[in-house]
C-alpha atoms as a PDB file:
ATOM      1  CA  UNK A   1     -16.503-163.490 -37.220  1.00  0.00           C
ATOM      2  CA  UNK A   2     -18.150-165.255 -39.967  1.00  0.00           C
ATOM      3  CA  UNK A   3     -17.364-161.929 -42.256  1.00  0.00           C
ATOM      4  CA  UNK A   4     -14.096-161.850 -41.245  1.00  0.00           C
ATOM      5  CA  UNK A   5     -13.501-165.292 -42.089  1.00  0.00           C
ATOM      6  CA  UNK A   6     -15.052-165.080 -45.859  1.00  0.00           C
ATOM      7  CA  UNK A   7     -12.810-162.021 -46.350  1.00  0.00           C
ATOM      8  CA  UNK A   8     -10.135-164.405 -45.819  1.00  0.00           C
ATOM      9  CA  UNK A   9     -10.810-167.165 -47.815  1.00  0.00           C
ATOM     10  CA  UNK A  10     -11.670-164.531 -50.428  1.00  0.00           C
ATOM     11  CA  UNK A  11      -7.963-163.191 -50.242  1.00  0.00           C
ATOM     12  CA  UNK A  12      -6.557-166.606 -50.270  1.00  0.00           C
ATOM     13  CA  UNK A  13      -8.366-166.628 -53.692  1.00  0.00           C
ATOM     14  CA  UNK A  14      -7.267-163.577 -54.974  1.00  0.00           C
ATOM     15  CA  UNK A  15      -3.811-163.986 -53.700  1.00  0.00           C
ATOM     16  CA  UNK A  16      -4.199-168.002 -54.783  1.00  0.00           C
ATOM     17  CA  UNK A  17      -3.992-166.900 -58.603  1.00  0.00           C
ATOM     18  CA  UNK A  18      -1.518-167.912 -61.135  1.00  0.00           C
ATOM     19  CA  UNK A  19       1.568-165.627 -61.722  1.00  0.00           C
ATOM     20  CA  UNK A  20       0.717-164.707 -65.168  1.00  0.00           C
ATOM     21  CA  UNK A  21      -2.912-163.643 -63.956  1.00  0.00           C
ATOM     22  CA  UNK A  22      -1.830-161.637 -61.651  1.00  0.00           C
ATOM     23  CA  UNK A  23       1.213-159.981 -63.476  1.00  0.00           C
ATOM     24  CA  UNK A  24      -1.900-159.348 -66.407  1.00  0.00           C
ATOM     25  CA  UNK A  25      -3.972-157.791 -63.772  1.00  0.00           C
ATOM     26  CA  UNK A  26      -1.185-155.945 -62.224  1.00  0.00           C
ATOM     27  CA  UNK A  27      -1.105-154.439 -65.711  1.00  0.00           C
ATOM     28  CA  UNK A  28      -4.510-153.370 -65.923  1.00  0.00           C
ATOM     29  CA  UNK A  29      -4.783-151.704 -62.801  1.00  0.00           C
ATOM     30  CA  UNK A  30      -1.785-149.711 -61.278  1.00  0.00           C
ATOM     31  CA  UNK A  31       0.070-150.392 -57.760  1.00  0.00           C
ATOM     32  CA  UNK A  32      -0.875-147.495 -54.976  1.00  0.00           C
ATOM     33  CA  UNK A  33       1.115-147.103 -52.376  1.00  0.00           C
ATOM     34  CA  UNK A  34      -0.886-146.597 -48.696  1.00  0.00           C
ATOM     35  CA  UNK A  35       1.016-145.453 -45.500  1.00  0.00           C
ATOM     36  CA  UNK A  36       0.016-144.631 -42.225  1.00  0.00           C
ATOM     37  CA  UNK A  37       2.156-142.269 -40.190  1.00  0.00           C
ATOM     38  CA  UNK A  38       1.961-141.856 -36.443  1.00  0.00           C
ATOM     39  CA  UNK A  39       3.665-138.682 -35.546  1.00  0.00           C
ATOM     40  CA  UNK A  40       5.963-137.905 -33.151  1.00  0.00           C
ATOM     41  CA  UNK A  41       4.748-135.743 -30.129  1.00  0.00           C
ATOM     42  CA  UNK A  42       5.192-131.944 -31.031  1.00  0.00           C
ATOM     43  CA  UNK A  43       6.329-132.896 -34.571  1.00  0.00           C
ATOM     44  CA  UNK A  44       2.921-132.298 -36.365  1.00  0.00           C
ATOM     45  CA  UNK A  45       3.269-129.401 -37.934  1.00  0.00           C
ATOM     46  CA  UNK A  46       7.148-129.608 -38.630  1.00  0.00           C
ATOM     47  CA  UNK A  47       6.183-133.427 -40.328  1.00  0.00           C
ATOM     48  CA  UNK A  48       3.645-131.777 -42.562  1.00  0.00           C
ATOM     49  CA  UNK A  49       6.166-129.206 -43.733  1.00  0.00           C
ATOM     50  CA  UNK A  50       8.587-131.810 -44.913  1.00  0.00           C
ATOM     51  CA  UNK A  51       5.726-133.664 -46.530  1.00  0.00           C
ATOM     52  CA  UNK A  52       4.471-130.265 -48.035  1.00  0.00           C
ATOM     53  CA  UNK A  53       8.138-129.597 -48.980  1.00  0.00           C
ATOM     54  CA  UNK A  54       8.058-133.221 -50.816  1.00  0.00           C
ATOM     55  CA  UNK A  55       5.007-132.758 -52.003  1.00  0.00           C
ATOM     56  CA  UNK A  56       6.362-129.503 -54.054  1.00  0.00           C
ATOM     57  CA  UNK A  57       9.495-131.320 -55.315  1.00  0.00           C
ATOM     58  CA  UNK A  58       7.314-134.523 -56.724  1.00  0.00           C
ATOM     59  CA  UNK A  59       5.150-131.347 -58.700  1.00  0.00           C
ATOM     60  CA  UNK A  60       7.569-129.836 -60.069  1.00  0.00           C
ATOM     61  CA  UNK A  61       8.668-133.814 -61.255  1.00  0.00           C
ATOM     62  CA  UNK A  62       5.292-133.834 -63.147  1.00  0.00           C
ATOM     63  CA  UNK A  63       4.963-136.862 -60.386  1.00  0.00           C
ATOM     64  CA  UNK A  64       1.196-137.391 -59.592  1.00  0.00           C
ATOM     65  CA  UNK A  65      -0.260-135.841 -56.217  1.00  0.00           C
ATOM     66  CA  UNK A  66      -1.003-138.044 -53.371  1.00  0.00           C
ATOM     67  CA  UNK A  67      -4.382-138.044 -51.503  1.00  0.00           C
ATOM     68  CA  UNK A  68      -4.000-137.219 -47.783  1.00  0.00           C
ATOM     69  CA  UNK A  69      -6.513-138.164 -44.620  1.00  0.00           C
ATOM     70  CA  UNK A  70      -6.317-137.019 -41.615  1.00  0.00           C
ATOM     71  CA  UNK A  71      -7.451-139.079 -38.418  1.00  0.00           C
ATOM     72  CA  UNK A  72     -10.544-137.282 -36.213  1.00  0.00           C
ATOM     73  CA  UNK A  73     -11.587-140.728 -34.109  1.00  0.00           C
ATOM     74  CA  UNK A  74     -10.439-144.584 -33.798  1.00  0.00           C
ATOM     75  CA  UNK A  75      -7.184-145.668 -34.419  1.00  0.00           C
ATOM     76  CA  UNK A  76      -4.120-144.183 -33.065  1.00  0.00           C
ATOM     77  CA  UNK A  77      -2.825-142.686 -36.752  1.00  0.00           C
ATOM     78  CA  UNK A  78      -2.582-139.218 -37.232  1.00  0.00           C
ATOM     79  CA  UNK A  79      -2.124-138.993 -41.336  1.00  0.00           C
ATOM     80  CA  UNK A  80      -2.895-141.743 -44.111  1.00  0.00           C
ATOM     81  CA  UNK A  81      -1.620-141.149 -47.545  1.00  0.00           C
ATOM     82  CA  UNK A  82      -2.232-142.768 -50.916  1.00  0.00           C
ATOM     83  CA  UNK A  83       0.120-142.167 -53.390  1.00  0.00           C
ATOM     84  CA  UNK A  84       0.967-143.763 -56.820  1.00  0.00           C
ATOM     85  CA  UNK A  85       3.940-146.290 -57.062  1.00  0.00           C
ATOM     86  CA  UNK A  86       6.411-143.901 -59.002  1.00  0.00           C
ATOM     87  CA  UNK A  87       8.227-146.033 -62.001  1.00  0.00           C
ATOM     88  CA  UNK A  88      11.881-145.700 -61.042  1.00  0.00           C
ATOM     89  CA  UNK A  89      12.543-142.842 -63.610  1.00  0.00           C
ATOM     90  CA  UNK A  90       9.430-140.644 -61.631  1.00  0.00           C
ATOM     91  CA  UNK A  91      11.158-141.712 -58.270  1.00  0.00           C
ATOM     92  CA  UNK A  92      14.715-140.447 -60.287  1.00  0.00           C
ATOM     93  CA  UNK A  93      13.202-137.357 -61.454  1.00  0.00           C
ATOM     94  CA  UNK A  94      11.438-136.399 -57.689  1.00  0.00           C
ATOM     95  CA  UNK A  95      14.986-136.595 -56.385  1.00  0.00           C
ATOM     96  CA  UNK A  96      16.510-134.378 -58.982  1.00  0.00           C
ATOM     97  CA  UNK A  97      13.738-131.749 -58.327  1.00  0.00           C
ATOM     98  CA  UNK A  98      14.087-132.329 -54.179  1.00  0.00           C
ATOM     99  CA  UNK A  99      18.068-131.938 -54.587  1.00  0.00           C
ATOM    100  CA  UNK A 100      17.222-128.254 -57.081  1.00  0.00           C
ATOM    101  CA  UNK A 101      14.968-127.221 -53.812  1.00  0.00           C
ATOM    102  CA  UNK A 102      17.679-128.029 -51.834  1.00  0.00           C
ATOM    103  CA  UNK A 103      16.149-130.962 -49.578  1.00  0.00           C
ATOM    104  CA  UNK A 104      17.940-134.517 -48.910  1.00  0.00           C
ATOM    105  CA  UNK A 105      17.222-137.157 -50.646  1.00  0.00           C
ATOM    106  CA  UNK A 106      18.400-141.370 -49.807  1.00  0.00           C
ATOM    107  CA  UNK A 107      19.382-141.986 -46.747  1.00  0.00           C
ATOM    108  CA  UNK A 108      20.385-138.739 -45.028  1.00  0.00           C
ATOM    109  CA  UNK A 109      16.432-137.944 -46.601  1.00  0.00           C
ATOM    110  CA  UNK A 110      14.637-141.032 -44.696  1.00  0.00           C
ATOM    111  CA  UNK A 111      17.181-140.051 -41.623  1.00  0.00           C
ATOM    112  CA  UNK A 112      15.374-136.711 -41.503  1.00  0.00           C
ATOM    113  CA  UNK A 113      12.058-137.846 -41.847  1.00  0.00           C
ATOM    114  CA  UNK A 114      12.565-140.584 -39.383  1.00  0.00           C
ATOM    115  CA  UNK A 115      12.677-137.465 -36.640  1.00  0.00           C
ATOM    116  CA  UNK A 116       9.261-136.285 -37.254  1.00  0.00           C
ATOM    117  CA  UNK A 117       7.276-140.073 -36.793  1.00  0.00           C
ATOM    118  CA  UNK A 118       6.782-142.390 -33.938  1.00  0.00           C
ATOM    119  CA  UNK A 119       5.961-145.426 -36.106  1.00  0.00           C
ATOM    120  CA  UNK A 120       4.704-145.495 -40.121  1.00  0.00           C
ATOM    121  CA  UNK A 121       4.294-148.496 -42.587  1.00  0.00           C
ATOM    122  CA  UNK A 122       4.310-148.618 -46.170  1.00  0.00           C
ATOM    123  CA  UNK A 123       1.507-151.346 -48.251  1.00  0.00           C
ATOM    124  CA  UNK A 124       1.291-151.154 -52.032  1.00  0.00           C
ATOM    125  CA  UNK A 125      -1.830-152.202 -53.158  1.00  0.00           C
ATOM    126  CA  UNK A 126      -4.058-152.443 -56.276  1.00  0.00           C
ATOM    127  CA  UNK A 127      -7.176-150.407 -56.386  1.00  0.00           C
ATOM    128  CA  UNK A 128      -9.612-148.640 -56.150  1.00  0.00           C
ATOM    129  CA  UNK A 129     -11.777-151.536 -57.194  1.00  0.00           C
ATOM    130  CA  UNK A 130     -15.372-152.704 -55.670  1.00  0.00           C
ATOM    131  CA  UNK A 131     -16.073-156.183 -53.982  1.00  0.00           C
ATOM    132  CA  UNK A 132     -17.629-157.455 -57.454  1.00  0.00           C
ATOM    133  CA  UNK A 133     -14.114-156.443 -59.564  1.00  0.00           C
ATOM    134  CA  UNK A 134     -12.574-158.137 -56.284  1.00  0.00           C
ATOM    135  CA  UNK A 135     -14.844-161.146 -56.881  1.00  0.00           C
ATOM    136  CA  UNK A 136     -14.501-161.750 -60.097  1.00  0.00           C
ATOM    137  CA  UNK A 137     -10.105-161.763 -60.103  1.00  0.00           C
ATOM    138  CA  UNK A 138     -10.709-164.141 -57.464  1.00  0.00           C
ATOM    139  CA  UNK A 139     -12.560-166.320 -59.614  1.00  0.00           C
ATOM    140  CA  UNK A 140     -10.168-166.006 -62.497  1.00  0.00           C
ATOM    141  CA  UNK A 141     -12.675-163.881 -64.588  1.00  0.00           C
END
């Protein structure tokens, strides 16, 4: 309990910073974007073929490659991804690449995908970093 609670206070103090510190650290270290997928039952393997299919358009977009984990014991998520947070020209150019492969993109895109999950969320965060980096934004270093 005790850790949990000095976690918190910790991200009270990281969070606690002044705008300009943290638009100056956003700049220093980029914005990931983490989500967790729970997949629909019996849409596994279609779910990783869109994702595969996506996966190809945001290559040939010269858009970096996300990092994929797959669950094997605990919680009840089957895939977690980390991916950058594309600039909106990346996130333009991905779409031009999906529409040349022939695949949706907008809505009637997150309409499709929307078949294939039970439940997902989407966090952006700032990392990787270790608890001294963490430490020191906190203290305004």
């Amino acid at each position: 309990m005790q850790s949990l609670l000095r976690l918190f206070a910790v991200s009270v103090l990281f969070f606690g910073v002044s705008s300009s510190q943290a638009r100056a650290q956003e700049e220093e270290q980029p914005l990931s974007l983490v989500s967790i997928y729970r997949i629909a039952p019996g849409q596994h393997i279609a779910f990783l073929q869109w994702m595969a299919d996506q996966e190809a358009a945001a290559r040939d977009a010269s858009a970096p490659a996300g990092q994929w984990y797959v669950h094997v014991n605990g919680d009840a998520w089957d895939f977690l991804q980390i991916a950058a947070d594309l600039s909106d020209e990346q996130g333009d150019a991905v779409d031009a690449a999906a529409e040349a492969r022939g695949l949706k993109t907008g809505p009637p895109s997150g309409i499709e995908f929307r078949q294939y999950v039970a439940w997902h969320t989407d966090t952006f965060v700032a990392g990787p970093m270790t608890a001294a980096e963490l430490l020191s934004r906190a203290q305004g270093e």
